[in-house]
PDB file of N, CA and C in Angstrom:
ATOM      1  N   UNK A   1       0.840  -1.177   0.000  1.00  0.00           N
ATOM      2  CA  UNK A   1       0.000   0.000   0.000  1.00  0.00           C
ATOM      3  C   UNK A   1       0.892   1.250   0.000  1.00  0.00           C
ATOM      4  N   UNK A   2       0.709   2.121  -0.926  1.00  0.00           N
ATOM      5  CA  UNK A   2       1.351   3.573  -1.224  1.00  0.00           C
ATOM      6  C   UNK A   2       0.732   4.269   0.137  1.00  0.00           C
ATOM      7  N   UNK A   3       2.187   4.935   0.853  1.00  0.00           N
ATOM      8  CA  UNK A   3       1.964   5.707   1.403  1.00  0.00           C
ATOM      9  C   UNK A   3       1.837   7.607   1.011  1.00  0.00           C
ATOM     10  N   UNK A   4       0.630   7.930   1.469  1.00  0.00           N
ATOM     11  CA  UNK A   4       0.609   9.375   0.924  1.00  0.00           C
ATOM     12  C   UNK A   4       1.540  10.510   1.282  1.00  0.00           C
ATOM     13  N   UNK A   5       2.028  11.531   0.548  1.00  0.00           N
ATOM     14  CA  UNK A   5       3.024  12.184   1.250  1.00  0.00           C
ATOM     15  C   UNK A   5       2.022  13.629   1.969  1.00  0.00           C
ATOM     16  N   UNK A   6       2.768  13.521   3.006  1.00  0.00           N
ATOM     17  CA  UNK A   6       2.290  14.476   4.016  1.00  0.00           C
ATOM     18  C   UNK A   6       2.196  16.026   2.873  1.00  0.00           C
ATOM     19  N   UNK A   7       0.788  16.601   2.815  1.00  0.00           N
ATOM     20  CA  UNK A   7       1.108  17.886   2.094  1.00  0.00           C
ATOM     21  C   UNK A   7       1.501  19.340   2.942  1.00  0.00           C
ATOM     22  N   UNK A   8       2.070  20.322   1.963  1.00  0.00           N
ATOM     23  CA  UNK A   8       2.916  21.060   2.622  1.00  0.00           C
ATOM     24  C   UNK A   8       1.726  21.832   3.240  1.00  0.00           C
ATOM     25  N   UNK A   9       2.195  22.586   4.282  1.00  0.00           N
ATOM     26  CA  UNK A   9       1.076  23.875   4.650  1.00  0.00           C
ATOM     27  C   UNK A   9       0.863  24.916   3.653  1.00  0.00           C
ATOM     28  N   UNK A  10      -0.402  24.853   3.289  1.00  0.00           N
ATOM     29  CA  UNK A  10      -0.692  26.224   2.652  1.00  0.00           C
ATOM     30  C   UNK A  10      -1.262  27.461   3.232  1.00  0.00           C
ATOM     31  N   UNK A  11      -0.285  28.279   2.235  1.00  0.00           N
ATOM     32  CA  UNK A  11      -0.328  29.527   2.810  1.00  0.00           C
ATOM     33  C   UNK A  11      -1.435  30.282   2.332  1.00  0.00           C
ATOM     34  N   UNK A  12      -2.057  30.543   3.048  1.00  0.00           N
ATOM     35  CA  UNK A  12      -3.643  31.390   3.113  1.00  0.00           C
ATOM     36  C   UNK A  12      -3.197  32.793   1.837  1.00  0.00           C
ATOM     37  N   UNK A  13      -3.986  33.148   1.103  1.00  0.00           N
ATOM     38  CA  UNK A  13      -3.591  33.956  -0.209  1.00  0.00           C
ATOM     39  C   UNK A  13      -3.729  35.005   0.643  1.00  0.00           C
ATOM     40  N   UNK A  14      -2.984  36.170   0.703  1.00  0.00           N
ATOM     41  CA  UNK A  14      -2.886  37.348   1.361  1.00  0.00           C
ATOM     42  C   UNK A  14      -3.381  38.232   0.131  1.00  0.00           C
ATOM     43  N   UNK A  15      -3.864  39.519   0.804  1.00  0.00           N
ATOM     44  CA  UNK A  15      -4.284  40.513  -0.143  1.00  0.00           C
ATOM     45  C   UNK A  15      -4.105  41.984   0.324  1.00  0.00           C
ATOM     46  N   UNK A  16      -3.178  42.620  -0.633  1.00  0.00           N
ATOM     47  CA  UNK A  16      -2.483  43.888  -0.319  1.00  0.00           C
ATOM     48  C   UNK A  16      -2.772  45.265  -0.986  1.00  0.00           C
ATOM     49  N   UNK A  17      -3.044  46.329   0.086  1.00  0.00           N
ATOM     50  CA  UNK A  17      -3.078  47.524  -0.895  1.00  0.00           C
ATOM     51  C   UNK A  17      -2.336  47.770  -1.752  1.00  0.00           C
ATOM     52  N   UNK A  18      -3.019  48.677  -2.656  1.00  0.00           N
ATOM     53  CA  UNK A  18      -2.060  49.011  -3.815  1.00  0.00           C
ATOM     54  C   UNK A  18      -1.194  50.291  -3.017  1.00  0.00           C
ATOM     55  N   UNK A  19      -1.623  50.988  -1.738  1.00  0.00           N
ATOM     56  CA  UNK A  19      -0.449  51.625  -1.166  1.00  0.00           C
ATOM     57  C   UNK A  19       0.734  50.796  -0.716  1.00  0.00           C
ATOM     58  N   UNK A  20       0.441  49.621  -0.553  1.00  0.00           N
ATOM     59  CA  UNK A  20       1.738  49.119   0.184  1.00  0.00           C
ATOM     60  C   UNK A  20       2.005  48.456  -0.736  1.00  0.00           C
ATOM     61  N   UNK A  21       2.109  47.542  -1.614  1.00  0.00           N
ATOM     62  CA  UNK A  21       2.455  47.801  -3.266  1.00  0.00           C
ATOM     63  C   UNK A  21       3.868  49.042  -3.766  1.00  0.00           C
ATOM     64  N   UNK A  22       3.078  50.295  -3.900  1.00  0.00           N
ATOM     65  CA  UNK A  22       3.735  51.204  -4.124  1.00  0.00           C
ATOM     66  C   UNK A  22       4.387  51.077  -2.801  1.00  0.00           C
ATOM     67  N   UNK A  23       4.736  51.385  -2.029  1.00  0.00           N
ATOM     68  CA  UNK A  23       6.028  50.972  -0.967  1.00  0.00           C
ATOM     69  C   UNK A  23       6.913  50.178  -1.308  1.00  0.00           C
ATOM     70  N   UNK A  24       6.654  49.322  -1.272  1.00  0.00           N
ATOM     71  CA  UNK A  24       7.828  47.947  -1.778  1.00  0.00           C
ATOM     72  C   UNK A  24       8.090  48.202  -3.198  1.00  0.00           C
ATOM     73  N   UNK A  25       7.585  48.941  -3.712  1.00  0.00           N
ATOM     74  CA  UNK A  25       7.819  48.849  -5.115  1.00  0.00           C
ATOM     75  C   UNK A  25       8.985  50.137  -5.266  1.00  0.00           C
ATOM     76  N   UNK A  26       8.838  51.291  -4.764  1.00  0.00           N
ATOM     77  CA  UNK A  26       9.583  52.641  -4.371  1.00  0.00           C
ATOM     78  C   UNK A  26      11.073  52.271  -3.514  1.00  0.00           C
ATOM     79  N   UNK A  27      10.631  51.138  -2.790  1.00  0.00           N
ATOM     80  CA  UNK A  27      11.881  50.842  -1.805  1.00  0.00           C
ATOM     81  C   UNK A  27      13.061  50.146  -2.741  1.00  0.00           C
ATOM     82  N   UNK A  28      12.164  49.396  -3.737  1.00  0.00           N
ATOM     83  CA  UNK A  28      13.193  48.745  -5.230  1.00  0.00           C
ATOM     84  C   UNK A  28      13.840  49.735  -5.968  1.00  0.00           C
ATOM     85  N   UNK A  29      13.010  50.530  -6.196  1.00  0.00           N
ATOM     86  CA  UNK A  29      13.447  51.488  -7.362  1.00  0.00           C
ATOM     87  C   UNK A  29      14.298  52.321  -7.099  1.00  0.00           C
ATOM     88  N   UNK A  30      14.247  52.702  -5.232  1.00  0.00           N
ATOM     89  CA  UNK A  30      15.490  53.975  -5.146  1.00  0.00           C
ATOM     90  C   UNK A  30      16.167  53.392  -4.621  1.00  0.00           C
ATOM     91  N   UNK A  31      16.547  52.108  -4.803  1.00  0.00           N
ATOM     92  CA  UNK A  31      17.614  51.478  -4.726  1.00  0.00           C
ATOM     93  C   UNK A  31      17.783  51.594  -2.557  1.00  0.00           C
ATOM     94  N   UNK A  32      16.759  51.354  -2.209  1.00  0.00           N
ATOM     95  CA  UNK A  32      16.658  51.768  -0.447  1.00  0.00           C
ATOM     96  C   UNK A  32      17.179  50.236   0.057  1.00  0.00           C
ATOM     97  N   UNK A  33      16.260  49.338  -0.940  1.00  0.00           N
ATOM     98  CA  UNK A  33      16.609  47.875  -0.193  1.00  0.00           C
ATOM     99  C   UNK A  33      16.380  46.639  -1.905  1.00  0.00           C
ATOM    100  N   UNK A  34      16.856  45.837  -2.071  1.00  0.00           N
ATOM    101  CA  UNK A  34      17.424  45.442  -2.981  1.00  0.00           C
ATOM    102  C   UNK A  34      15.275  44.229  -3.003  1.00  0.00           C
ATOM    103  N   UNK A  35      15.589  43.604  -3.964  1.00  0.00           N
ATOM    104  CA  UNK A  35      14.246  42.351  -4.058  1.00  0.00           C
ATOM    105  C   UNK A  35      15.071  40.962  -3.171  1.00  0.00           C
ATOM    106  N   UNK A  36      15.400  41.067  -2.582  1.00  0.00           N
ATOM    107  CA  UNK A  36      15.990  39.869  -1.741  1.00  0.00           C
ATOM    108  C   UNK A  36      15.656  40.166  -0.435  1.00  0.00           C
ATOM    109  N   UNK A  37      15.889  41.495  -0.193  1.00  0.00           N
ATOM    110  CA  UNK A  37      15.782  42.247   1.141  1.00  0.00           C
ATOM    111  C   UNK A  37      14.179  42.402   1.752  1.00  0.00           C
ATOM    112  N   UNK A  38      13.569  42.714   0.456  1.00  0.00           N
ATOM    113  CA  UNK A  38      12.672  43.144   0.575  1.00  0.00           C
ATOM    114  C   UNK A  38      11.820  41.659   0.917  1.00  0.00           C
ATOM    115  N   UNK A  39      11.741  40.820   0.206  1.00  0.00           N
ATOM    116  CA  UNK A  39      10.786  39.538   0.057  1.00  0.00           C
ATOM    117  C   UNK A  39      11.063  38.914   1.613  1.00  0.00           C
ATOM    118  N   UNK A  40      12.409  38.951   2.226  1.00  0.00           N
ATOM    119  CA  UNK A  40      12.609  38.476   3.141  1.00  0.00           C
ATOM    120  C   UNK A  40      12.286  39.584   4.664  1.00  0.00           C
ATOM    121  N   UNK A  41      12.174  40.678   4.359  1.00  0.00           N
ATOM    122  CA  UNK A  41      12.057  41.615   5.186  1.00  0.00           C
ATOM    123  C   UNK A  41      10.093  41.696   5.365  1.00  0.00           C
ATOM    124  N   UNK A  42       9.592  41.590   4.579  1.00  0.00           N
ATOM    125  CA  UNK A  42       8.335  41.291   4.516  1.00  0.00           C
ATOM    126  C   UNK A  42       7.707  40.433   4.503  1.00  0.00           C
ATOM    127  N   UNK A  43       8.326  39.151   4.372  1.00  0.00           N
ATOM    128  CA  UNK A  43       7.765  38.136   4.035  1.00  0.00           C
ATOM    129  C   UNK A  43       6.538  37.805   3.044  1.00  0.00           C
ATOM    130  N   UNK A  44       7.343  38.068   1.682  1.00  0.00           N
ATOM    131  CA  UNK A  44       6.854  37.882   0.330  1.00  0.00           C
ATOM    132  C   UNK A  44       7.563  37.232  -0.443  1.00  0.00           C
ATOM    133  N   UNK A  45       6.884  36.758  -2.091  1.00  0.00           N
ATOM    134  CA  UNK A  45       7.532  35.760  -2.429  1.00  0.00           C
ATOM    135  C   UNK A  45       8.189  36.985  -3.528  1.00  0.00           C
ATOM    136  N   UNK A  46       9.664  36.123  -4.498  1.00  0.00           N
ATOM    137  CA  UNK A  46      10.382  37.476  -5.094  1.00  0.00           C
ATOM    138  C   UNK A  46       9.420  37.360  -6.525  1.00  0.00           C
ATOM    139  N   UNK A  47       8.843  36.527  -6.647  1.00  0.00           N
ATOM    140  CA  UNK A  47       7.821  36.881  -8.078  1.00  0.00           C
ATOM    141  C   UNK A  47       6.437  37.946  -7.569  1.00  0.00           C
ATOM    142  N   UNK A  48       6.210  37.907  -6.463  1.00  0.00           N
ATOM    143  CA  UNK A  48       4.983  39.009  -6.621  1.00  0.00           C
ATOM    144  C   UNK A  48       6.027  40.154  -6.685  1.00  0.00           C
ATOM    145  N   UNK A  49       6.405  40.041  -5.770  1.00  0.00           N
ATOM    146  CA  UNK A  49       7.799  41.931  -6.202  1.00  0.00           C
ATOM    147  C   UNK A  49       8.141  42.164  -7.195  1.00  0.00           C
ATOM    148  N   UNK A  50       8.581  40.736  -7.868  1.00  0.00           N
ATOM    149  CA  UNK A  50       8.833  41.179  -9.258  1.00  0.00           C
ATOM    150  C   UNK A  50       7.892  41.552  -9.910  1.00  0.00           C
ATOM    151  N   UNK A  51       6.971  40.685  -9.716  1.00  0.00           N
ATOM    152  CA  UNK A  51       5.337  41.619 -10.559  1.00  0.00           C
ATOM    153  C   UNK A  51       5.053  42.784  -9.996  1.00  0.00           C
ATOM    154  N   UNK A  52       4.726  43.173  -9.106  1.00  0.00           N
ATOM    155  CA  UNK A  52       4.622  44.588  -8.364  1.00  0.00           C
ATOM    156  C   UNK A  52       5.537  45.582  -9.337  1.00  0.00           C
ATOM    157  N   UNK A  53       7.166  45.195  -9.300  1.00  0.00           N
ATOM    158  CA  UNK A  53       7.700  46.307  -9.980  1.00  0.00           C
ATOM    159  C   UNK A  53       7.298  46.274 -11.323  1.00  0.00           C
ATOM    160  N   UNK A  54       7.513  45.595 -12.504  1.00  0.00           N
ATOM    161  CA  UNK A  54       6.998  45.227 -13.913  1.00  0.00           C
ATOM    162  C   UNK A  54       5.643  45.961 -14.181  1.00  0.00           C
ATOM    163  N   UNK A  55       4.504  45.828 -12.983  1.00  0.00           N
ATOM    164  CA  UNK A  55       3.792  46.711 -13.400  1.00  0.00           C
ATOM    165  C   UNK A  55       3.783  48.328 -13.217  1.00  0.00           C
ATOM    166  N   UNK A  56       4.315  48.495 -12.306  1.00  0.00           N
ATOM    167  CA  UNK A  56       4.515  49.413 -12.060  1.00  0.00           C
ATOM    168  C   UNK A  56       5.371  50.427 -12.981  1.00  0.00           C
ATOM    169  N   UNK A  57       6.054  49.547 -13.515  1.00  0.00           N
ATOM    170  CA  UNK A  57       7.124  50.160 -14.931  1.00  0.00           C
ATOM    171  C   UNK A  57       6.447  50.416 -16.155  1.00  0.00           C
ATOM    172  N   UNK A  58       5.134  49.403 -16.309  1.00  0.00           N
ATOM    173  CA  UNK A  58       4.135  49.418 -17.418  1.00  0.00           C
ATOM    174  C   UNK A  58       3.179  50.930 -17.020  1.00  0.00           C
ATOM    175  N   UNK A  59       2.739  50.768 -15.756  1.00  0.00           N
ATOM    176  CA  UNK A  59       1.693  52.191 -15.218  1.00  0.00           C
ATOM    177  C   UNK A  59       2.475  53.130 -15.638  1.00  0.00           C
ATOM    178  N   UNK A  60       3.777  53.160 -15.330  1.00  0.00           N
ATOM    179  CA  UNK A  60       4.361  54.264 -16.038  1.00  0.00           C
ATOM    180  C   UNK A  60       4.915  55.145 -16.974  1.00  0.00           C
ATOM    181  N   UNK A  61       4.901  53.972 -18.216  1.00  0.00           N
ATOM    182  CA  UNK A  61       5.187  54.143 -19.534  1.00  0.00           C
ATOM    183  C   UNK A  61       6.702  53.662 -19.704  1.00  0.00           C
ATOM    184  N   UNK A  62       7.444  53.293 -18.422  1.00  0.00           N
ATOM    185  CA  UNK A  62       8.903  52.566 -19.254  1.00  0.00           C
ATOM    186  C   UNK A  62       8.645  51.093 -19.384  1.00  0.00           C
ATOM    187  N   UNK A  63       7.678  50.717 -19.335  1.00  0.00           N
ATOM    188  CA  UNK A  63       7.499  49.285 -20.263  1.00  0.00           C
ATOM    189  C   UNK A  63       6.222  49.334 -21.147  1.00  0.00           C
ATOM    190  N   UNK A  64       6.362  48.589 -22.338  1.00  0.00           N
ATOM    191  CA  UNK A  64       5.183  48.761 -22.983  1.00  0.00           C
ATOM    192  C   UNK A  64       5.035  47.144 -23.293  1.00  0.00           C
ATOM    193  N   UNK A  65       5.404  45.977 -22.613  1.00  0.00           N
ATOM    194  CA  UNK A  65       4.883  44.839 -23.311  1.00  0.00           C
ATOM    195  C   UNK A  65       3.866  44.198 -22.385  1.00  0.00           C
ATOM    196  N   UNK A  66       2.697  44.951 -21.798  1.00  0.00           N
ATOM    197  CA  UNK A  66       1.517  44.701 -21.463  1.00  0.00           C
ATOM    198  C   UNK A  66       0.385  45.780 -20.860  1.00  0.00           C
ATOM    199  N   UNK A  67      -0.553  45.286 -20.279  1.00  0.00           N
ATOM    200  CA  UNK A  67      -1.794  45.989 -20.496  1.00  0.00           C
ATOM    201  C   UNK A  67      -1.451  46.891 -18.854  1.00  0.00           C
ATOM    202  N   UNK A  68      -1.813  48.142 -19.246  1.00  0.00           N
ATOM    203  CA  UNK A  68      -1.439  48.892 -17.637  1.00  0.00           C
ATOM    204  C   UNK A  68      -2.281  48.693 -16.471  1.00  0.00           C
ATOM    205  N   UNK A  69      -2.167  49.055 -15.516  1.00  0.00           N
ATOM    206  CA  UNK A  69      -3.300  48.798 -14.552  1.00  0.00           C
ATOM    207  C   UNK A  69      -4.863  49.454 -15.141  1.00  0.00           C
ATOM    208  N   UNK A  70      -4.634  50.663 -15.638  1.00  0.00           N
ATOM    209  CA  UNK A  70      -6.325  51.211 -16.114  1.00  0.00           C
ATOM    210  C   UNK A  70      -6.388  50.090 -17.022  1.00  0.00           C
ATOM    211  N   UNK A  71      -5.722  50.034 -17.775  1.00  0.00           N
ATOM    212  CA  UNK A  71      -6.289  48.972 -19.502  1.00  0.00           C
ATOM    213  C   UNK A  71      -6.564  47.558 -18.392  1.00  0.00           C
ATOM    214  N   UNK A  72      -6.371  47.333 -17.843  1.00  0.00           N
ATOM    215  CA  UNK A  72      -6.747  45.738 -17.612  1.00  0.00           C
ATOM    216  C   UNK A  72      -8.105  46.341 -16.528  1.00  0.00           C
ATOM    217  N   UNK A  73      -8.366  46.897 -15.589  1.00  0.00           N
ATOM    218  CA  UNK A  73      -9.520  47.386 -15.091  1.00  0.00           C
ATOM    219  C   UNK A  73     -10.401  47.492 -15.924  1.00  0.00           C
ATOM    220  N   UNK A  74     -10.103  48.373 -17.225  1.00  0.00           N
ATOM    221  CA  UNK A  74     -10.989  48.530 -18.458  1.00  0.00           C
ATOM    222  C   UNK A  74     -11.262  46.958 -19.262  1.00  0.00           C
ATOM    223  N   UNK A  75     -10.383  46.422 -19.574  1.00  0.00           N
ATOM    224  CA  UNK A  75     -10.647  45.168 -20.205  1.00  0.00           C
ATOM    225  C   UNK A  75     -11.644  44.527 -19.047  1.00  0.00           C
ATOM    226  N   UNK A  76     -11.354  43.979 -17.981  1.00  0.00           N
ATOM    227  CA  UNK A  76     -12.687  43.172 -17.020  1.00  0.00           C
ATOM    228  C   UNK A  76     -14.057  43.807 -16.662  1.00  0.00           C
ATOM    229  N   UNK A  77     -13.848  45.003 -16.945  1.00  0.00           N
ATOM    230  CA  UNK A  77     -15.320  45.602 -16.924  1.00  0.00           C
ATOM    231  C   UNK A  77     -15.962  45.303 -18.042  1.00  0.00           C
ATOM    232  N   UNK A  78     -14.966  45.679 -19.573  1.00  0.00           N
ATOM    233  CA  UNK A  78     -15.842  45.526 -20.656  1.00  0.00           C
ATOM    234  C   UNK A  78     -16.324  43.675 -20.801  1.00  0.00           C
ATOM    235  N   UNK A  79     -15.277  43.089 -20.232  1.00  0.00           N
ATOM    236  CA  UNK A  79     -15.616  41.420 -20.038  1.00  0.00           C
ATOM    237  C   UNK A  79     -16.927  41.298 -19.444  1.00  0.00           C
ATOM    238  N   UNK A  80     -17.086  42.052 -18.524  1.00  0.00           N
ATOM    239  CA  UNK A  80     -18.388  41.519 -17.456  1.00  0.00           C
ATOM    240  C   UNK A  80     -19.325  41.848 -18.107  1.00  0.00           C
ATOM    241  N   UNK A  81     -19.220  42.810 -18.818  1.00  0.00           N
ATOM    242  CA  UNK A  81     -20.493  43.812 -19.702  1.00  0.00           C
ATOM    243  C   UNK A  81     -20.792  42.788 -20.736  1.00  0.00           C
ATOM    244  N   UNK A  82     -19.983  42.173 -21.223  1.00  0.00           N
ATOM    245  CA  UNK A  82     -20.105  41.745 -22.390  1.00  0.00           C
ATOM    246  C   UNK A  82     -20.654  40.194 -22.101  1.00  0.00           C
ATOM    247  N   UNK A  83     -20.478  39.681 -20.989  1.00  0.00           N
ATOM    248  CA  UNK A  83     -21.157  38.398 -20.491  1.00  0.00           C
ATOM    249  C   UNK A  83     -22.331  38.528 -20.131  1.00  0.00           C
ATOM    250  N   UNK A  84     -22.902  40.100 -19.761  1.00  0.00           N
ATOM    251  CA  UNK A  84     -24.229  40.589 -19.261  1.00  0.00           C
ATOM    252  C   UNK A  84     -25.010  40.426 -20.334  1.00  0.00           C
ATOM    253  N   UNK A  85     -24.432  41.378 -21.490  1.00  0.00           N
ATOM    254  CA  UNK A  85     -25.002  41.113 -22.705  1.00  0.00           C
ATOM    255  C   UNK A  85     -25.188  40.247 -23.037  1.00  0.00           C
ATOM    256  N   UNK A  86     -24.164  39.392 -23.325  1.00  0.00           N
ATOM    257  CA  UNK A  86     -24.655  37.824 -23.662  1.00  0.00           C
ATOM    258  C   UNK A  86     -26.038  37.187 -23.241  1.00  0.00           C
ATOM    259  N   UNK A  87     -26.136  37.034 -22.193  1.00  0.00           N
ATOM    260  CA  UNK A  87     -26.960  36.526 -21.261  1.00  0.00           C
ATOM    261  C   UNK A  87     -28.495  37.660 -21.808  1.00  0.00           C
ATOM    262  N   UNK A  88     -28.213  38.619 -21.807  1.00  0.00           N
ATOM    263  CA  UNK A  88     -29.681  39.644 -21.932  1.00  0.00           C
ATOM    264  C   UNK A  88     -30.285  38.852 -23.620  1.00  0.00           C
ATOM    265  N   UNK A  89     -29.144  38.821 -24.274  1.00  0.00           N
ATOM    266  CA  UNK A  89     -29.448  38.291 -25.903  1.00  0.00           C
ATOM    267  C   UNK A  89     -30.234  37.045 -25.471  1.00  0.00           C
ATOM    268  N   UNK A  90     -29.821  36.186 -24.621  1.00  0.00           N
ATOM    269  CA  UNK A  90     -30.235  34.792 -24.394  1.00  0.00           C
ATOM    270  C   UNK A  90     -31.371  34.811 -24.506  1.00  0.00           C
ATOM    271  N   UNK A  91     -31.807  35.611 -23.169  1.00  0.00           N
ATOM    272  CA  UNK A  91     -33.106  35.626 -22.665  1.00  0.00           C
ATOM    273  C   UNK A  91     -33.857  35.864 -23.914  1.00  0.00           C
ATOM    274  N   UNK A  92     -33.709  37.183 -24.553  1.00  0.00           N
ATOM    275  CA  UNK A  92     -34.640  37.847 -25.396  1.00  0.00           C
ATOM    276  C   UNK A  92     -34.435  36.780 -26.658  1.00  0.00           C
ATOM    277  N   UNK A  93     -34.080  36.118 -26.780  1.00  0.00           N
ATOM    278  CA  UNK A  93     -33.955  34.870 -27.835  1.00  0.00           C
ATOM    279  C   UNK A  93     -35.168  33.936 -27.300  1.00  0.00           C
ATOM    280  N   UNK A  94     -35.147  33.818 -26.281  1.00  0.00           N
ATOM    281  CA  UNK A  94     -36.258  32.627 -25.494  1.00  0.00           C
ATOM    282  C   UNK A  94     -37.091  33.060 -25.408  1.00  0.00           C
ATOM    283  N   UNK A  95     -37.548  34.384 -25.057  1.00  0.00           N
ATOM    284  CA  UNK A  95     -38.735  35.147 -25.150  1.00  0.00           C
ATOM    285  C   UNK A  95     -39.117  35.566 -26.234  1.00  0.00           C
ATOM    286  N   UNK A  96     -38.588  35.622 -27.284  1.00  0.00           N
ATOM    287  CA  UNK A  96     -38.956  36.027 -28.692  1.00  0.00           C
ATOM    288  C   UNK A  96     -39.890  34.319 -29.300  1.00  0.00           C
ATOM    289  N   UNK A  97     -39.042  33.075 -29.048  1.00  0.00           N
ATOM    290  CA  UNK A  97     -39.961  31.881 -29.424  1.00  0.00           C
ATOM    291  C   UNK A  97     -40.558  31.659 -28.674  1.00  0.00           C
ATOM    292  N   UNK A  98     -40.705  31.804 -27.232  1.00  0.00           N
ATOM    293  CA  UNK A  98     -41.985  31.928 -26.170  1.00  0.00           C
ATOM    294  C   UNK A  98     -43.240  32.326 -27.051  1.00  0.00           C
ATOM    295  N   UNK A  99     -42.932  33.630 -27.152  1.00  0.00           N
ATOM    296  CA  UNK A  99     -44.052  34.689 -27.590  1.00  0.00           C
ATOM    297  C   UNK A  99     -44.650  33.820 -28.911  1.00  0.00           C
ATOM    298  N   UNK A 100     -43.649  34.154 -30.193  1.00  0.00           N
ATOM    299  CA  UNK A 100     -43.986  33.455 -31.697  1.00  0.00           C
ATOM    300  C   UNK A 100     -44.522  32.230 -31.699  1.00  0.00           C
ATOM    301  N   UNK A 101     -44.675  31.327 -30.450  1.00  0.00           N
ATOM    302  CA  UNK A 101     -45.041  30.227 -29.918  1.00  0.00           C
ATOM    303  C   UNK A 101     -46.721  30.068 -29.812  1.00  0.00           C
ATOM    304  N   UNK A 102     -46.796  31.366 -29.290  1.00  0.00           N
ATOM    305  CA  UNK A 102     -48.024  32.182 -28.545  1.00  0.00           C
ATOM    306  C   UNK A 102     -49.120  33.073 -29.367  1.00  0.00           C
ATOM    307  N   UNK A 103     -48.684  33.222 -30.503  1.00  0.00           N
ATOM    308  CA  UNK A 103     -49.318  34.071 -31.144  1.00  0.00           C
ATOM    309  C   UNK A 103     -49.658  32.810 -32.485  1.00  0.00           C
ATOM    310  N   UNK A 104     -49.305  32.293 -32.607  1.00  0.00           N
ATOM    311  CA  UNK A 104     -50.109  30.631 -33.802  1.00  0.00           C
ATOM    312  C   UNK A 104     -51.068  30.288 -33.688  1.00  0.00           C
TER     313      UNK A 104
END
């Protein structure tokens, strides 16, 4: 019989202002405390920092190979809108042969 391996503890998903974001992200950039310092001084992992800064380089116009913080806010709104819609078409599709159903 296979024994199962003990799984690791998971770590509960934390969720951070975008002020403290910009902190750690400012503390990279002026060179105050390095991404090693920081991940370990806070206890974070070095890929969200690294994402933190990357976007932060995009919000600002010295990167351009993705969507900025407004453009991706804008993209999931127009997503949700556009699943609303969907769904409104549905209906009025079902209610249109309801009705044409109704009137024979």
């Amino acid at each position: 019989m296979a024994r199962k391996k003990p799984r690791a503890r998971q770590r509960s998903r934390r969720v951070f202002t975008p002020e403290f974001k910009a902190q750690i992200v400012g503390l990279v950039q002026r060179g105050e405390r390095t991404v090693p310092e920081v991940v370990r001084d806070f206890e974070l992992t070095d890929s969200v920092v690294r994402k933190w800064i990357t976007q932060a380089e995009r919000d600002a116009g010295v990167r351009s190979d993705g969507l900025t913080s407004e453009e991706k806010a804008e993209l999931a709104a127009l997503r949700k809108e556009n699943t609303r819609l969907r769904e409104d078409v549905e209906i009025l599709k079902r209610a249109t042969a309801f009705f044409a159903k109704e009137t024979r």
